[in-house]
N, C-alpha and C. Protein backbone atom coordinates (compact mmCIF):
# COMPACT_ATOMS: atom_id res chain seq x y z
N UNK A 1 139.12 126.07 126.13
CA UNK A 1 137.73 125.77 126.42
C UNK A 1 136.97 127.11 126.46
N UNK A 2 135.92 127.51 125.51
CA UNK A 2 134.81 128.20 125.72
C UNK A 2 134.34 128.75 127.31
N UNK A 3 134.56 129.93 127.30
CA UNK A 3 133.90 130.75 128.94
C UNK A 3 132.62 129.86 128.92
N UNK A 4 131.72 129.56 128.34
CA UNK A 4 130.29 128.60 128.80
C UNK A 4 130.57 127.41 129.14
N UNK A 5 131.46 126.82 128.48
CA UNK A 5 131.61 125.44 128.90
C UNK A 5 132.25 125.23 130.05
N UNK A 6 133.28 125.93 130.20
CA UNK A 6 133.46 126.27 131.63
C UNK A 6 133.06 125.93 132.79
N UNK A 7 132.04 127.35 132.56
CA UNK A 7 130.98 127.80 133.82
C UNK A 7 130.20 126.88 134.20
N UNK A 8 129.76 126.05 132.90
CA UNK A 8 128.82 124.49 133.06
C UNK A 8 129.46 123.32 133.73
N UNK A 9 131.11 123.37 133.44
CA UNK A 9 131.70 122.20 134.32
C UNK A 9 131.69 122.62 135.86
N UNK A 10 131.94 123.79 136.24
CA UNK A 10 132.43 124.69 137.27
C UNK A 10 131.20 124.52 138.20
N UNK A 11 129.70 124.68 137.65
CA UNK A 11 128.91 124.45 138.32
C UNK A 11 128.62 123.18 138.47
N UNK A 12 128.47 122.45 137.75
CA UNK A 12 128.36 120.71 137.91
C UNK A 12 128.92 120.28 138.70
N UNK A 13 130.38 120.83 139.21
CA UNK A 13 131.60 120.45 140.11
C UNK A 13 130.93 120.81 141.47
N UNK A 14 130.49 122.50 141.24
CA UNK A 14 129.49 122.34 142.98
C UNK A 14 129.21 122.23 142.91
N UNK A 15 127.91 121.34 142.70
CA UNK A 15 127.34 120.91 142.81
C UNK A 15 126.92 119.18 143.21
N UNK A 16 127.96 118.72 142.74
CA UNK A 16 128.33 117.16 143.00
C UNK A 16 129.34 117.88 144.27
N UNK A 17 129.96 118.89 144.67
CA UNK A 17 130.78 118.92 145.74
C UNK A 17 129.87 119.39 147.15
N UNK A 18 128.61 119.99 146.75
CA UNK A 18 127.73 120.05 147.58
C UNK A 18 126.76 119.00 148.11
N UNK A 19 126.69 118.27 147.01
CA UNK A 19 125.92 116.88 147.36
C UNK A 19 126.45 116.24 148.30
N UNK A 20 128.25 115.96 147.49
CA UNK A 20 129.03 114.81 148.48
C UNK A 20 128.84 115.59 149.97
N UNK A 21 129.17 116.86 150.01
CA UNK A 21 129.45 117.29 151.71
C UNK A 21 127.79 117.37 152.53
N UNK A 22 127.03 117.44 151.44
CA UNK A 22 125.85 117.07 152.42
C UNK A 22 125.24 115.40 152.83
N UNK A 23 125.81 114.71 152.11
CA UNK A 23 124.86 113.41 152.20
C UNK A 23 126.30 112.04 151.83
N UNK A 24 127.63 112.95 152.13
CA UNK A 24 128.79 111.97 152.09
C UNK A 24 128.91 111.05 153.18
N UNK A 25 128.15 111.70 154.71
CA UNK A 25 128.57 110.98 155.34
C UNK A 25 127.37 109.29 155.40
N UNK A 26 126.46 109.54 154.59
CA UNK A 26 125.45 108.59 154.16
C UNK A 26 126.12 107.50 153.24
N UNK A 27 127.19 107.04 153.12
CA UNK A 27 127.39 106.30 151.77
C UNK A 27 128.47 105.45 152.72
N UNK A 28 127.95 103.92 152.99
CA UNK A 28 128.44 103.33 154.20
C UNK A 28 129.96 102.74 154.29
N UNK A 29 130.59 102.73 153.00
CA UNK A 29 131.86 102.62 152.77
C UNK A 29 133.07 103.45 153.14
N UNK A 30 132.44 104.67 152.58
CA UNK A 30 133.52 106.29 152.20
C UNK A 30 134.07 106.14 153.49
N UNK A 31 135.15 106.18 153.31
CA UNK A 31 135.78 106.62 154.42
C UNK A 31 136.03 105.72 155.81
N UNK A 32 135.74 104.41 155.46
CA UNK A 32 135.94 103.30 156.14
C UNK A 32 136.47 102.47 155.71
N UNK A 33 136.98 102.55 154.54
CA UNK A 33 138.06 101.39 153.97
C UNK A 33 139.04 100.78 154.42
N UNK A 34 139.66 99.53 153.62
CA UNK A 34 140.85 98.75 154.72
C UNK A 34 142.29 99.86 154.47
N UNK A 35 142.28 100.32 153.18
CA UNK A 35 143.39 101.42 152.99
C UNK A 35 143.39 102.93 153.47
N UNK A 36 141.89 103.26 154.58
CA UNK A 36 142.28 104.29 154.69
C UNK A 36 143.32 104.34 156.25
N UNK A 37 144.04 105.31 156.58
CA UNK A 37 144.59 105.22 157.85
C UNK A 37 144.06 106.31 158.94
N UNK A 38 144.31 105.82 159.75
CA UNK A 38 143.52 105.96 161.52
C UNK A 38 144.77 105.89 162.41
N UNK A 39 145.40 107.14 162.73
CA UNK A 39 146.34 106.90 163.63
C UNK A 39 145.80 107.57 165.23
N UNK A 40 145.67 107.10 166.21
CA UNK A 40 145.11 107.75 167.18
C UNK A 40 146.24 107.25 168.95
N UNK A 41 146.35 108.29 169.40
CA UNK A 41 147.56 108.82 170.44
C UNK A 41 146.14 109.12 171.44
N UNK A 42 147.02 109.46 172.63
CA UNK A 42 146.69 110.08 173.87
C UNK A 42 146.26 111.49 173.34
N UNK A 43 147.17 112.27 172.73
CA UNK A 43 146.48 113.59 172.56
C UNK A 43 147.00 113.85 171.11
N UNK A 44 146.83 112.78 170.40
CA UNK A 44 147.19 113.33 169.02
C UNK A 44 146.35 112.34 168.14
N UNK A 45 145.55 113.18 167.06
CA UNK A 45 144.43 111.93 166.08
C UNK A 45 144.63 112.27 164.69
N UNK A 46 145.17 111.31 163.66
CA UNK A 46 145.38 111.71 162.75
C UNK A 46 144.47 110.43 161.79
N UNK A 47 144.08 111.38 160.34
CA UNK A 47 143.15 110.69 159.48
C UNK A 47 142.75 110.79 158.19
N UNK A 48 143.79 110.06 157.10
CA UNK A 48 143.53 110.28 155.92
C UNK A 48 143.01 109.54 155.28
N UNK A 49 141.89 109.45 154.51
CA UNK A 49 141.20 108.56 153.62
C UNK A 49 141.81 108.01 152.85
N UNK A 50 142.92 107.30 152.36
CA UNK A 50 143.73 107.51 150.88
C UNK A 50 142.70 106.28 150.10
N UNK A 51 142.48 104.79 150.57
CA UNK A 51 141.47 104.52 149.90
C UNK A 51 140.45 104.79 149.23
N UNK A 52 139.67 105.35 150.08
CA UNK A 52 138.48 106.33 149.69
C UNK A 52 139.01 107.71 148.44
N UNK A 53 140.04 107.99 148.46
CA UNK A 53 140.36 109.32 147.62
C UNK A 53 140.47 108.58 146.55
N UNK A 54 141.24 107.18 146.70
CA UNK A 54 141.47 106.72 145.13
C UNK A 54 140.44 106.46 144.43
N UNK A 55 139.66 105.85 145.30
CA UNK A 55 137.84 105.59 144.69
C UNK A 55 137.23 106.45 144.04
N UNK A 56 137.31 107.54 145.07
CA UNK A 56 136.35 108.25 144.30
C UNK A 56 137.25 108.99 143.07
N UNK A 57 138.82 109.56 142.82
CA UNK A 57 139.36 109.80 141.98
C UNK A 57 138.86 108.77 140.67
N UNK A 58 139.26 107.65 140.80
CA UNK A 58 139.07 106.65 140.11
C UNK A 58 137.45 106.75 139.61
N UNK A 59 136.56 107.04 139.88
CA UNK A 59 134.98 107.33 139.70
C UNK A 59 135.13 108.49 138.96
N UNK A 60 135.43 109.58 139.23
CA UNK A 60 135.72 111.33 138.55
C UNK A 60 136.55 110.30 137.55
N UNK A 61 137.28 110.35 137.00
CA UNK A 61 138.49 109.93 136.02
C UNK A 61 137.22 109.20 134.95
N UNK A 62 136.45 108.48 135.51
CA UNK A 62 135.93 107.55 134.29
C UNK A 62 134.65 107.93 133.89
N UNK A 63 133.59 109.09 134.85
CA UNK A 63 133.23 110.18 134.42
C UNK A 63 133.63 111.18 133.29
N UNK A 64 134.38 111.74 133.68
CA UNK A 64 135.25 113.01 132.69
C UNK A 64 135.70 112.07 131.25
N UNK A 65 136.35 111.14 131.68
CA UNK A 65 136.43 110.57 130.37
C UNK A 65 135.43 109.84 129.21
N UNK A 66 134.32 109.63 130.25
CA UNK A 66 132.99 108.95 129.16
C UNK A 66 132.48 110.70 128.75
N UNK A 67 132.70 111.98 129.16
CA UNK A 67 132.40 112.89 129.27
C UNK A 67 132.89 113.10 127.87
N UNK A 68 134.29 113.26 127.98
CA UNK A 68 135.14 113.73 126.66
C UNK A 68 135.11 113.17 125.37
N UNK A 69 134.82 111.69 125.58
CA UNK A 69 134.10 110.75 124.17
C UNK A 69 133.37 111.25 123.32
C-alpha cells in the first residue's frame, strides 16, 4: 500500500476512534447487550463487551470490504 493511502486510512481510523470515545457512550445499545458479561464480587468487578465487540467488528469488516470493491 502507497505511504498516502496509508496515512488516509490511519487518519480515518482516528478519527472514527475519536468519535466512538467521545459520543460512544451515547449509542443506547453498545455495551449493554445480552452477550456482553458483567461479573461483579464484593471487591472484585469484571467487564467485557464481547457482544458489542462482535458488532461493531462485524460493522468495520463490511465497511473495509464495501471499501476494497
Amino acid at each position: 500500500m502507497p505511504p498516502g493511502k496509508l496515512l488516509v486510512f490511519l487518519g480515518l481510523g482516528l478519527i472514527i476512534a475519536g468519535l466512538f470515545l467521545s459520543y460512544g457512550g451515547r449509542i443506547p445499545l453498545l455495551g449493554k447487550l445480552p452477550g456482553d458479561l458483567r461479573i461483579q464480587r464484593e471487591n472484585f468487578s469484571f467487564y467485557f463487551p464481547l457482544a458489542s465487540c462482535l458488532l461493531v467488528s462485524a460493522v468495520l469488516s463490511l465497511i473495509f470490504w464495501l471499501f476494497r470493491r
